[in-house]
N, C-alpha and C. Protein backbone atom coordinates (compact mmCIF):
# COMPACT_ATOMS: atom_id res chain seq x y z
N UNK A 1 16.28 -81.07 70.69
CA UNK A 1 16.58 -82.25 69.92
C UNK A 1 16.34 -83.49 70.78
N UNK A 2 15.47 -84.42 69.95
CA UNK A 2 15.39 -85.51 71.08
C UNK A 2 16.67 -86.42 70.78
N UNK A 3 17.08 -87.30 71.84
CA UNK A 3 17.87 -88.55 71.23
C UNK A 3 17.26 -89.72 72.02
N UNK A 4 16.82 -90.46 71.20
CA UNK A 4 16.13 -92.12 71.66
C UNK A 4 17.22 -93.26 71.12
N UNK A 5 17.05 -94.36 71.50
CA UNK A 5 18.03 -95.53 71.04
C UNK A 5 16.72 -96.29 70.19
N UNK A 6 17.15 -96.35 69.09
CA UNK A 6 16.56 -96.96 67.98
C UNK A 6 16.57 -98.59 68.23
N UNK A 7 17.22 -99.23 69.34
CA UNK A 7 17.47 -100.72 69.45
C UNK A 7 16.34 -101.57 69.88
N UNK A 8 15.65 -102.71 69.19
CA UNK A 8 15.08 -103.37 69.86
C UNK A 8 15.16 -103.90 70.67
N UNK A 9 14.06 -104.01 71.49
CA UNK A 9 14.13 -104.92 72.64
C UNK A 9 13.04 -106.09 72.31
N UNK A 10 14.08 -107.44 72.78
CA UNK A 10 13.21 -108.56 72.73
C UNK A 10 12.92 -109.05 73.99
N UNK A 11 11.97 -109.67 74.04
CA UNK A 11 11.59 -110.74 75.85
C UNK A 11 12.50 -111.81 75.97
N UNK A 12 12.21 -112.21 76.93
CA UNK A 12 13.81 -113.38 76.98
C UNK A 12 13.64 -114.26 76.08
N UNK A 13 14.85 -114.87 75.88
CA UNK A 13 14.69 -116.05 74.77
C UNK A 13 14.37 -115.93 73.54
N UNK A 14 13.87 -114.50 73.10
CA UNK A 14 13.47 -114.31 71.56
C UNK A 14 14.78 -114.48 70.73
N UNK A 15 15.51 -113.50 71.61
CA UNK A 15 16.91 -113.03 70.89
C UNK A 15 17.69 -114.36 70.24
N UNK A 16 17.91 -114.86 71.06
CA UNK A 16 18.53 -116.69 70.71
C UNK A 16 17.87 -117.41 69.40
N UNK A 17 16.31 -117.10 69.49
CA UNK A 17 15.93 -118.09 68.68
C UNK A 17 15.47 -117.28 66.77
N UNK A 18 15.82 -116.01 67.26
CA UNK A 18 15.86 -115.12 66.11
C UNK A 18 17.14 -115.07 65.42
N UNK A 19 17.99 -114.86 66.06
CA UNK A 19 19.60 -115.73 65.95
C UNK A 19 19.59 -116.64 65.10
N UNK A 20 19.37 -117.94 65.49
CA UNK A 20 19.08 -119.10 64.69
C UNK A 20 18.04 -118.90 63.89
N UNK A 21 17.39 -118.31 63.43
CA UNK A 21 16.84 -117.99 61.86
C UNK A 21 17.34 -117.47 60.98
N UNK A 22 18.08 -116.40 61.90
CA UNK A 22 18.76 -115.03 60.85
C UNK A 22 20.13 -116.62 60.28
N UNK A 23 20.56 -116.74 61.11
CA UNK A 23 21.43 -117.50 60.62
C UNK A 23 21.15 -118.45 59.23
N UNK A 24 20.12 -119.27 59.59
CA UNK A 24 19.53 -119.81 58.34
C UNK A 24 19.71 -119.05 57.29
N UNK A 25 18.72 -118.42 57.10
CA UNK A 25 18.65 -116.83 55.97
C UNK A 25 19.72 -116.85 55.71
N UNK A 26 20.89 -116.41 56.32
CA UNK A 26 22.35 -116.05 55.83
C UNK A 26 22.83 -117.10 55.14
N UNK A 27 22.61 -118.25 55.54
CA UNK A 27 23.22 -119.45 54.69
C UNK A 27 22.52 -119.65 53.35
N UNK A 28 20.95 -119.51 53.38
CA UNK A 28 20.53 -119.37 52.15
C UNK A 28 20.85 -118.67 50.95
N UNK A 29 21.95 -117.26 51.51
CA UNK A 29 22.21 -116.50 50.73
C UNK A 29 23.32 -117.34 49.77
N UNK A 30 24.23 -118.10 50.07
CA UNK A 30 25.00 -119.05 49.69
C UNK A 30 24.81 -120.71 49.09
N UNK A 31 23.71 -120.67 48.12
CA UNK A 31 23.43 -121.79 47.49
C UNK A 31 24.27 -122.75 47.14
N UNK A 32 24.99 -122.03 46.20
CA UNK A 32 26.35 -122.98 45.94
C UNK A 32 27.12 -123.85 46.88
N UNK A 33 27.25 -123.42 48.31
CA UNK A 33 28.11 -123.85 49.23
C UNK A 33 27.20 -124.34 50.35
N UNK A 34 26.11 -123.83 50.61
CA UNK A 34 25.01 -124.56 51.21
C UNK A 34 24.96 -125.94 51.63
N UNK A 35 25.21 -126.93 50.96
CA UNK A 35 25.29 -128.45 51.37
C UNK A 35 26.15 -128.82 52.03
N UNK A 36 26.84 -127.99 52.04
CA UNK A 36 28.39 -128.20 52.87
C UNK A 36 28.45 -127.19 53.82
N UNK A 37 27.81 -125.87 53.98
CA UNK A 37 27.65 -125.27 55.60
C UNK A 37 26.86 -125.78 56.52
N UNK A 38 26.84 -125.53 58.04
CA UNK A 38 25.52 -125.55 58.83
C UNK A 38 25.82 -123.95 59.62
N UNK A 39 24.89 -123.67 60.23
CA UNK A 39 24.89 -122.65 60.99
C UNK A 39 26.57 -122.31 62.01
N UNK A 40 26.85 -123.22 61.97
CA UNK A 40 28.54 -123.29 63.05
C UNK A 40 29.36 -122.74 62.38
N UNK A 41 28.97 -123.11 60.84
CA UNK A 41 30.02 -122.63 59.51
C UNK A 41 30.41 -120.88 60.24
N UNK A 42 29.61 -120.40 60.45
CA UNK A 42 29.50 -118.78 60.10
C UNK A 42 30.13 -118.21 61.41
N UNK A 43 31.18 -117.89 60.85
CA UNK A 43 32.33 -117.13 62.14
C UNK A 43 32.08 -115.28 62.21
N UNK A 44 32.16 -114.41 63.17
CA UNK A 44 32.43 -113.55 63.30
C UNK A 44 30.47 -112.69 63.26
N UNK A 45 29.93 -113.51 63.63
CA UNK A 45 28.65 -113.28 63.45
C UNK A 45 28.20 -111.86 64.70
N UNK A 46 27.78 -111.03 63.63
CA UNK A 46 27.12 -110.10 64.47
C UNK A 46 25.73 -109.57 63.85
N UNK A 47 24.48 -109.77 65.05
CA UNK A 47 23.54 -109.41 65.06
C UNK A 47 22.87 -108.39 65.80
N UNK A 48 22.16 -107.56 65.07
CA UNK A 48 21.63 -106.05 65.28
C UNK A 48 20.23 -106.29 65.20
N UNK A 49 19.30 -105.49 66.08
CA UNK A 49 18.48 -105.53 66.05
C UNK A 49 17.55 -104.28 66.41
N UNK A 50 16.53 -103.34 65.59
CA UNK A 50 16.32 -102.29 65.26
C UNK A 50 14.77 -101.96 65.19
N UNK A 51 14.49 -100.91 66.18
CA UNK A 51 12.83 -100.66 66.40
C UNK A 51 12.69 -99.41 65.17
N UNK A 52 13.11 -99.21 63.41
CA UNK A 52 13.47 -98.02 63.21
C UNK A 52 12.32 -97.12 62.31
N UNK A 53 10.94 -97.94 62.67
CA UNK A 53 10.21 -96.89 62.00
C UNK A 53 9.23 -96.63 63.41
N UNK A 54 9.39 -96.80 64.73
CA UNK A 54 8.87 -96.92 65.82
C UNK A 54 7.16 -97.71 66.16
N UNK A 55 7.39 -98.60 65.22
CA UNK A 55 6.21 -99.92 64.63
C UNK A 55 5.96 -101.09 66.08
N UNK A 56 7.44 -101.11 66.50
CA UNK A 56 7.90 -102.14 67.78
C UNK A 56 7.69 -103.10 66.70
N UNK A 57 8.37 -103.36 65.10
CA UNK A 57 8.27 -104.38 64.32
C UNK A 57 9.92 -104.45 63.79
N UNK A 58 10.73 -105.45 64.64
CA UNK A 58 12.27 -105.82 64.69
C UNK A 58 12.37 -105.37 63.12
N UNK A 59 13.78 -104.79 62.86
CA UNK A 59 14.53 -105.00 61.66
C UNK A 59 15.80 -104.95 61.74
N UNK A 60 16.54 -106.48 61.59
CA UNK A 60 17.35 -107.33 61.74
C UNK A 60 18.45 -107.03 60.83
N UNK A 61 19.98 -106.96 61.28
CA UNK A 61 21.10 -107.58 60.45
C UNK A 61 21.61 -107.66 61.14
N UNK A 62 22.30 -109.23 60.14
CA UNK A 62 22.92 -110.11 60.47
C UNK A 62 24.14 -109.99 59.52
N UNK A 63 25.46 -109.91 59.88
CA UNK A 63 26.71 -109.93 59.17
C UNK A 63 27.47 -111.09 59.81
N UNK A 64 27.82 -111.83 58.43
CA UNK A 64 28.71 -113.27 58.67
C UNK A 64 30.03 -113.33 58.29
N UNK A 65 30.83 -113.97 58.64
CA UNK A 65 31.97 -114.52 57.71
C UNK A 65 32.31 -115.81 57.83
N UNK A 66 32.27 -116.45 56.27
CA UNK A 66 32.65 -118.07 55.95
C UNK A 66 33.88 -118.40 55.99
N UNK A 67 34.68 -118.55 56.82
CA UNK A 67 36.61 -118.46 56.46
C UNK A 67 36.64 -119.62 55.50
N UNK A 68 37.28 -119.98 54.17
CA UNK A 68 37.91 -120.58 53.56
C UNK A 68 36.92 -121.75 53.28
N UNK A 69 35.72 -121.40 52.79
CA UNK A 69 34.71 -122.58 52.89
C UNK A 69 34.87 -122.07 50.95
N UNK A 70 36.05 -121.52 50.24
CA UNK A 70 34.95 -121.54 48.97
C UNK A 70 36.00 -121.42 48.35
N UNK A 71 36.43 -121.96 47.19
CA UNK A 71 37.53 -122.40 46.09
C UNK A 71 37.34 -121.14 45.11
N UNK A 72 38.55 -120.48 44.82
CA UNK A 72 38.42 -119.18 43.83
C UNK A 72 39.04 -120.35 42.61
N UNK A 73 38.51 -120.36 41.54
CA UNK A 73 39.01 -120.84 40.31
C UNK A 73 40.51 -120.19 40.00
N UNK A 74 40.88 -121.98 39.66
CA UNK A 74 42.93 -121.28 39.61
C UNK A 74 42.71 -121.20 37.99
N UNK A 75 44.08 -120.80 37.81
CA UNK A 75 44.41 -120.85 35.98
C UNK A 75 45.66 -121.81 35.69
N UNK A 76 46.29 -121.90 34.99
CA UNK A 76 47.33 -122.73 34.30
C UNK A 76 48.23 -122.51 35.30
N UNK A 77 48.36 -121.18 35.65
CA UNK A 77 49.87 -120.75 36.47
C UNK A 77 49.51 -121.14 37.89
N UNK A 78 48.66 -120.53 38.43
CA UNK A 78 47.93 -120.29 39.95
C UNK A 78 46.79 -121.72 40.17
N UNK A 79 46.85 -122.26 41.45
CA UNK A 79 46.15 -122.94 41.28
C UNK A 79 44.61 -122.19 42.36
N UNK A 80 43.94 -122.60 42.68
CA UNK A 80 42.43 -121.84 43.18
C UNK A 80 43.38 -121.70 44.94
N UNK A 81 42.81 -120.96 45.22
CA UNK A 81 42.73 -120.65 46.44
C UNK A 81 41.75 -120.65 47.94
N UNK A 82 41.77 -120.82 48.85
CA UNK A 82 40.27 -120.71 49.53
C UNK A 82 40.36 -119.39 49.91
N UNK A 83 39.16 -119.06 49.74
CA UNK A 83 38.96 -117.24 50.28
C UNK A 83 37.69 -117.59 51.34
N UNK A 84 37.59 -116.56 52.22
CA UNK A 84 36.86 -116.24 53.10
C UNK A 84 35.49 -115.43 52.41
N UNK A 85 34.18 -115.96 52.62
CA UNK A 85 32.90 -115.36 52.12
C UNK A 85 32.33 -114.74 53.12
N UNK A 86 31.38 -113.56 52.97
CA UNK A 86 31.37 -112.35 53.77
C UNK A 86 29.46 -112.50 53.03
N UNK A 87 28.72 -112.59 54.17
CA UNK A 87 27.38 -112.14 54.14
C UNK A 87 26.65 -111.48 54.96
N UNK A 88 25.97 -110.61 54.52
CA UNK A 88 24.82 -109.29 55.44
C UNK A 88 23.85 -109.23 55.13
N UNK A 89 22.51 -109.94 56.02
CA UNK A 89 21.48 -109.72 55.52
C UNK A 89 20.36 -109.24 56.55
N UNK A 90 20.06 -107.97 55.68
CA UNK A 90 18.76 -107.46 56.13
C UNK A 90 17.66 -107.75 56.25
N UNK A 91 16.49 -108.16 57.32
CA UNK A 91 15.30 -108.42 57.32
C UNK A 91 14.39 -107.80 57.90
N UNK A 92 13.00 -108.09 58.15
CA UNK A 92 12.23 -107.13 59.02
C UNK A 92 11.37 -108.68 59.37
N UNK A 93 10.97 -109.18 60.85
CA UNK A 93 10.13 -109.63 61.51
C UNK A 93 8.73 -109.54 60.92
N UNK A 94 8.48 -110.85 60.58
CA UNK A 94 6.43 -110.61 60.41
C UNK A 94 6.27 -111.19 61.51
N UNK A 95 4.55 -111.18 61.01
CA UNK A 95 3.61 -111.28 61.80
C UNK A 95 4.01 -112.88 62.76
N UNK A 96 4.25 -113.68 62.24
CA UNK A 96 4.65 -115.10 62.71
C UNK A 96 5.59 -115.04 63.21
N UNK A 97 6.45 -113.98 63.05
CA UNK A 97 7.86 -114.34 63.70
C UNK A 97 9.05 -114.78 63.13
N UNK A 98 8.95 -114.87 62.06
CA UNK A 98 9.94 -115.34 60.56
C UNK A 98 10.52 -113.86 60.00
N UNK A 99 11.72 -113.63 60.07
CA UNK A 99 12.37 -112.70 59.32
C UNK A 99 12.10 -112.86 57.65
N UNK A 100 12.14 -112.11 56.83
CA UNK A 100 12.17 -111.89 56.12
C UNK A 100 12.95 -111.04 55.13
N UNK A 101 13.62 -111.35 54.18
CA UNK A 101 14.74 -110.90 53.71
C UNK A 101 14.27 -110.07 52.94
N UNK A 102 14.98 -108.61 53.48
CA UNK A 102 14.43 -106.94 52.27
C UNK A 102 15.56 -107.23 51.69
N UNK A 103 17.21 -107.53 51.98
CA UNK A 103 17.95 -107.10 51.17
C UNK A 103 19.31 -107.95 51.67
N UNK A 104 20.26 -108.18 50.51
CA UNK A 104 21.15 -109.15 51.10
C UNK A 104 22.50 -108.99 50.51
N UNK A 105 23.87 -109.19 51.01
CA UNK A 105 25.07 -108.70 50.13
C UNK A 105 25.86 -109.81 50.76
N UNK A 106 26.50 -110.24 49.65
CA UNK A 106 27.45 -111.50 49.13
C UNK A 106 28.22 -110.87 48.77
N UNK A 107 29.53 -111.28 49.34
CA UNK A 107 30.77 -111.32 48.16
C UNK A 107 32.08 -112.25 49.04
N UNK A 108 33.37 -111.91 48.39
CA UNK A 108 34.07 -113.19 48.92
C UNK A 108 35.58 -111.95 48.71
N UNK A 109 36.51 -112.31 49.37
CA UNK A 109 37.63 -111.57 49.47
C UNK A 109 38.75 -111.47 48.62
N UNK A 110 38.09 -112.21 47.11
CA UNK A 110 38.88 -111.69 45.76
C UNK A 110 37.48 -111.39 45.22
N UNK A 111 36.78 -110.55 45.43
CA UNK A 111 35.73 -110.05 44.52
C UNK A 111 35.34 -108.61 45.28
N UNK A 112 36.18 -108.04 46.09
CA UNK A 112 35.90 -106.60 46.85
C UNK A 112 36.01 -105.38 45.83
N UNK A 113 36.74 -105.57 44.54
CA UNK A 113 36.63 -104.34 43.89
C UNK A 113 35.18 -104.20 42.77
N UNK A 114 33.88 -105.48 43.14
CA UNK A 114 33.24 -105.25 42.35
C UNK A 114 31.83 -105.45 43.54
N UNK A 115 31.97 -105.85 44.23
CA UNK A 115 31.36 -106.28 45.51
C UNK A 115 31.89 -106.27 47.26
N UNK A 116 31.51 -104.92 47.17
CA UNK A 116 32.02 -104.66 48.61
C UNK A 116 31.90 -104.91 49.65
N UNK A 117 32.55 -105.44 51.04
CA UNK A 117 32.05 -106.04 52.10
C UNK A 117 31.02 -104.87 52.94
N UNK A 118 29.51 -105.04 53.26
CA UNK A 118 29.03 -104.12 54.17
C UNK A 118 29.03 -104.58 55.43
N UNK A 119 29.24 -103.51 55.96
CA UNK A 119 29.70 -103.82 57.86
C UNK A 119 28.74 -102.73 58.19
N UNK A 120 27.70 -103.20 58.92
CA UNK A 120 26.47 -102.08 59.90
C UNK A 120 27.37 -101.03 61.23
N UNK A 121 27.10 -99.85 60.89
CA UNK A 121 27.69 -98.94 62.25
C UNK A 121 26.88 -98.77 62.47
N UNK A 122 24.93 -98.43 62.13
CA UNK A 122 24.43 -98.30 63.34
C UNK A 122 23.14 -97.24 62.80
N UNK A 123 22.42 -97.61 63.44
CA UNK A 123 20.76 -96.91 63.13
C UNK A 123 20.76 -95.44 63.26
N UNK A 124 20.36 -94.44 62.46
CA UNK A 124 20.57 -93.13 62.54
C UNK A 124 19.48 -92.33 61.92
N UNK A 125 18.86 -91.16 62.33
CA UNK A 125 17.97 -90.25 61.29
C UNK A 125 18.25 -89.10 61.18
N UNK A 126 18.97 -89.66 60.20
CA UNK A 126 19.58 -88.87 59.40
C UNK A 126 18.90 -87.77 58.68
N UNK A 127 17.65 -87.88 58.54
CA UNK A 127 16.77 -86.61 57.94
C UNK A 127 16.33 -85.98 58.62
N UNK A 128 16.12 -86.01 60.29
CA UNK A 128 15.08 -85.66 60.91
C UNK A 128 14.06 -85.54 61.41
N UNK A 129 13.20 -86.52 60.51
CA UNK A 129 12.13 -86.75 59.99
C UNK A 129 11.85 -88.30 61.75
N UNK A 130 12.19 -88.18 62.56
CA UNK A 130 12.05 -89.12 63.91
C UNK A 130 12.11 -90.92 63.49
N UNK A 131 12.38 -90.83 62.08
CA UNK A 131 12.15 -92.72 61.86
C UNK A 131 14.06 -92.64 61.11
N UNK A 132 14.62 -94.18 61.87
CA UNK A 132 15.78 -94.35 61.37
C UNK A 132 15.82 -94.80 60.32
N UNK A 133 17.31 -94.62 59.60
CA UNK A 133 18.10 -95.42 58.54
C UNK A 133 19.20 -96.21 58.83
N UNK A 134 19.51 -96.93 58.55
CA UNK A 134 20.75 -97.86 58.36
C UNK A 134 21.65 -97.54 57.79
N UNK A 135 23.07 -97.25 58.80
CA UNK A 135 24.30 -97.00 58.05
C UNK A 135 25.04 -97.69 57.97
N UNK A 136 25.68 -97.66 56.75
CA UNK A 136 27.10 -99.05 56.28
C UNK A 136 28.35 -98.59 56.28
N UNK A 137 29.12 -99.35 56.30
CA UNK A 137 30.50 -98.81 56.18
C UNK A 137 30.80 -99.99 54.71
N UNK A 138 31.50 -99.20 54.18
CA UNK A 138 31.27 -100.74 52.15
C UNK A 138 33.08 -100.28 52.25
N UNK A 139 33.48 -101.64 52.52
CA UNK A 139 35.03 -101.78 52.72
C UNK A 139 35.41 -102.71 51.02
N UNK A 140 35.74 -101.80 50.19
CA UNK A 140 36.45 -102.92 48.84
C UNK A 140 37.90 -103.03 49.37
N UNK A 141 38.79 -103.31 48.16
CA UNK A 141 40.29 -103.47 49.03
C UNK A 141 41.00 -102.42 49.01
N UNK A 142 40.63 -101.42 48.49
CA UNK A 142 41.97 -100.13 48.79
C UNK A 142 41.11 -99.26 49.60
N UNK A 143 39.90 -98.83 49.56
CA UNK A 143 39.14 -97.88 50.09
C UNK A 143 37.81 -98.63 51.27
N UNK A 144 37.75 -97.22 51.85
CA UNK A 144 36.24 -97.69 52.61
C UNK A 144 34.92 -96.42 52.11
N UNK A 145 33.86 -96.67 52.20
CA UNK A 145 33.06 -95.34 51.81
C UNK A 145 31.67 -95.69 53.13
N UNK A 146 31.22 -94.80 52.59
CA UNK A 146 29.51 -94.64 53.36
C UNK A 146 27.95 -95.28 52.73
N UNK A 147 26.87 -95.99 53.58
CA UNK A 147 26.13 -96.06 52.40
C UNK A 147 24.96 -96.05 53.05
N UNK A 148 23.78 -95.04 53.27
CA UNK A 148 22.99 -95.15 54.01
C UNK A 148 21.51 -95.87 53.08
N UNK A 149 20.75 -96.66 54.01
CA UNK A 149 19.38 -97.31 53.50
C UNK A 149 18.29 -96.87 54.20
N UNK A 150 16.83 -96.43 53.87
CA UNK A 150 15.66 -96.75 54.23
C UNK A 150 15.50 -97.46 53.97
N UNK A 151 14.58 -98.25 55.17
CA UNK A 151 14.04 -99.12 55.15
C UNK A 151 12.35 -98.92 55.36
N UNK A 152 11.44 -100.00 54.49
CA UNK A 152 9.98 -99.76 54.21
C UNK A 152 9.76 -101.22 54.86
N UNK A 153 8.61 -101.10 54.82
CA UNK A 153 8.11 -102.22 55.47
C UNK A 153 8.47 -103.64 54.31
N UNK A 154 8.43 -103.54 53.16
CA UNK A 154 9.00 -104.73 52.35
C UNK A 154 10.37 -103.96 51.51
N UNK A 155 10.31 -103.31 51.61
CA UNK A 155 11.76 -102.63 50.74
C UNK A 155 12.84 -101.89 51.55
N UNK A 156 13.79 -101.43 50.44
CA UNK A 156 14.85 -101.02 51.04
C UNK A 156 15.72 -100.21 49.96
N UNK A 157 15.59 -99.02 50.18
CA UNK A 157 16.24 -97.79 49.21
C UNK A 157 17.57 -96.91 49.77
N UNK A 158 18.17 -97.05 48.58
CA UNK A 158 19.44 -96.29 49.34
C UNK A 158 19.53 -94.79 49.00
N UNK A 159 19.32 -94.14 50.40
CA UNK A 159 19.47 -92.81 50.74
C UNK A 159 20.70 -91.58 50.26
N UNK A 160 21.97 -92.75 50.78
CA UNK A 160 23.22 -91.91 50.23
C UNK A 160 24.06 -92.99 49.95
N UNK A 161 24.87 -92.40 49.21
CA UNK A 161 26.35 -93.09 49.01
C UNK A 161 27.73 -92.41 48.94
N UNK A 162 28.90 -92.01 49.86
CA UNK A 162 29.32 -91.34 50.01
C UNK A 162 30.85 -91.47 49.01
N UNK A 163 32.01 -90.66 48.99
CA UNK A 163 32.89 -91.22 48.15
C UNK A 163 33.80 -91.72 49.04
N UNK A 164 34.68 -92.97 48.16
CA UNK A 164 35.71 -93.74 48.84
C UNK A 164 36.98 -92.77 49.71
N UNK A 165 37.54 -93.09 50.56
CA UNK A 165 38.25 -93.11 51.08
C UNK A 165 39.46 -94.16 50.78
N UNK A 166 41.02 -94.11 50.59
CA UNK A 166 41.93 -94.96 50.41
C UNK A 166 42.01 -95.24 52.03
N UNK A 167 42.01 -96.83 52.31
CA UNK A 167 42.48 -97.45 53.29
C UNK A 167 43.80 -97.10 53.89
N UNK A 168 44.70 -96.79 53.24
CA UNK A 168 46.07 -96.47 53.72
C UNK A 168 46.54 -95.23 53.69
């Protein structure tokens, strides 16, 4: 059995300035609130970076969190609240050097039972077959589950989806 590390490697200075794109991208995912983020907005930022069809062609995620940048609509009784917004987005590197978005997940921390937060654990091949997939961990609010993706050079198909687990 072989075991290789699926992680890209960049030359100096790439990493930083791929950073600050992915970041962009992530904010784009957030139109609505957009005029009012900049890149500083985005707390808890973690970026991955992935050699996983062995191309030496990066495929990127980026997972964010917006703390309290976004008003949940109140009602008569309740008035709105600020919730914390949660974005992950997948890309793959072209030719220029511009990420490009295969796939992207939004949601906000009163919307987890219809839109789950994905959190990346980590590049895996899972078939055997020597090219990785991307595994998630999809946290709603009582449970956590599994969710694995191929990734294609413009797409992105999901492999498995496992059943929830209760958080407690």
């Amino acid at each position: 059995m072989d075991v290789r590390s699926y992680a890209f490697k960049w030359k100096a200075g790439e990493e930083q300035q791929m950073e600050a794109k992915m970041r962009k991208l992530a904010l784009a995912q957030l139109p609505r609130e957009n005029a009012q983020l900049n890149t500083n907005s985005l707390n808890n930022v973690i970026m991955r970076s992935f050699d996983l069809d062995l191309s030496n062609d990066a495929v990127i995620v980026l997972s964010a969190e917006i703390p309290g940048s976004y008003l949940s609509p109140g009602g008569k009784s309740a008035p709105g609240k600020f919730i914390s917004r949660y974005v992950t987005v997948i890309a793959r590197v072209d030719f220029e050097g511009m990420p490009q978005k295969l796939a992207s997940s939004v949601t906000d921390s009163s919307r987890l039972d219809v839109a789950p937060r994905l959190e990346l654990v980590d590049a895996v091949d899972v078939d055997g077959d020597g090219l990785a997939e991307l595994l998630f961990r999809e946290y709603s609010f009582d449970q956590k589950s599994f969710i694995i993706y191929g990734v294609g050079r413009t797409t992105i198909t999901k492999v498995f989806e496992g059943a929830g687990t209760p958080l407690r």
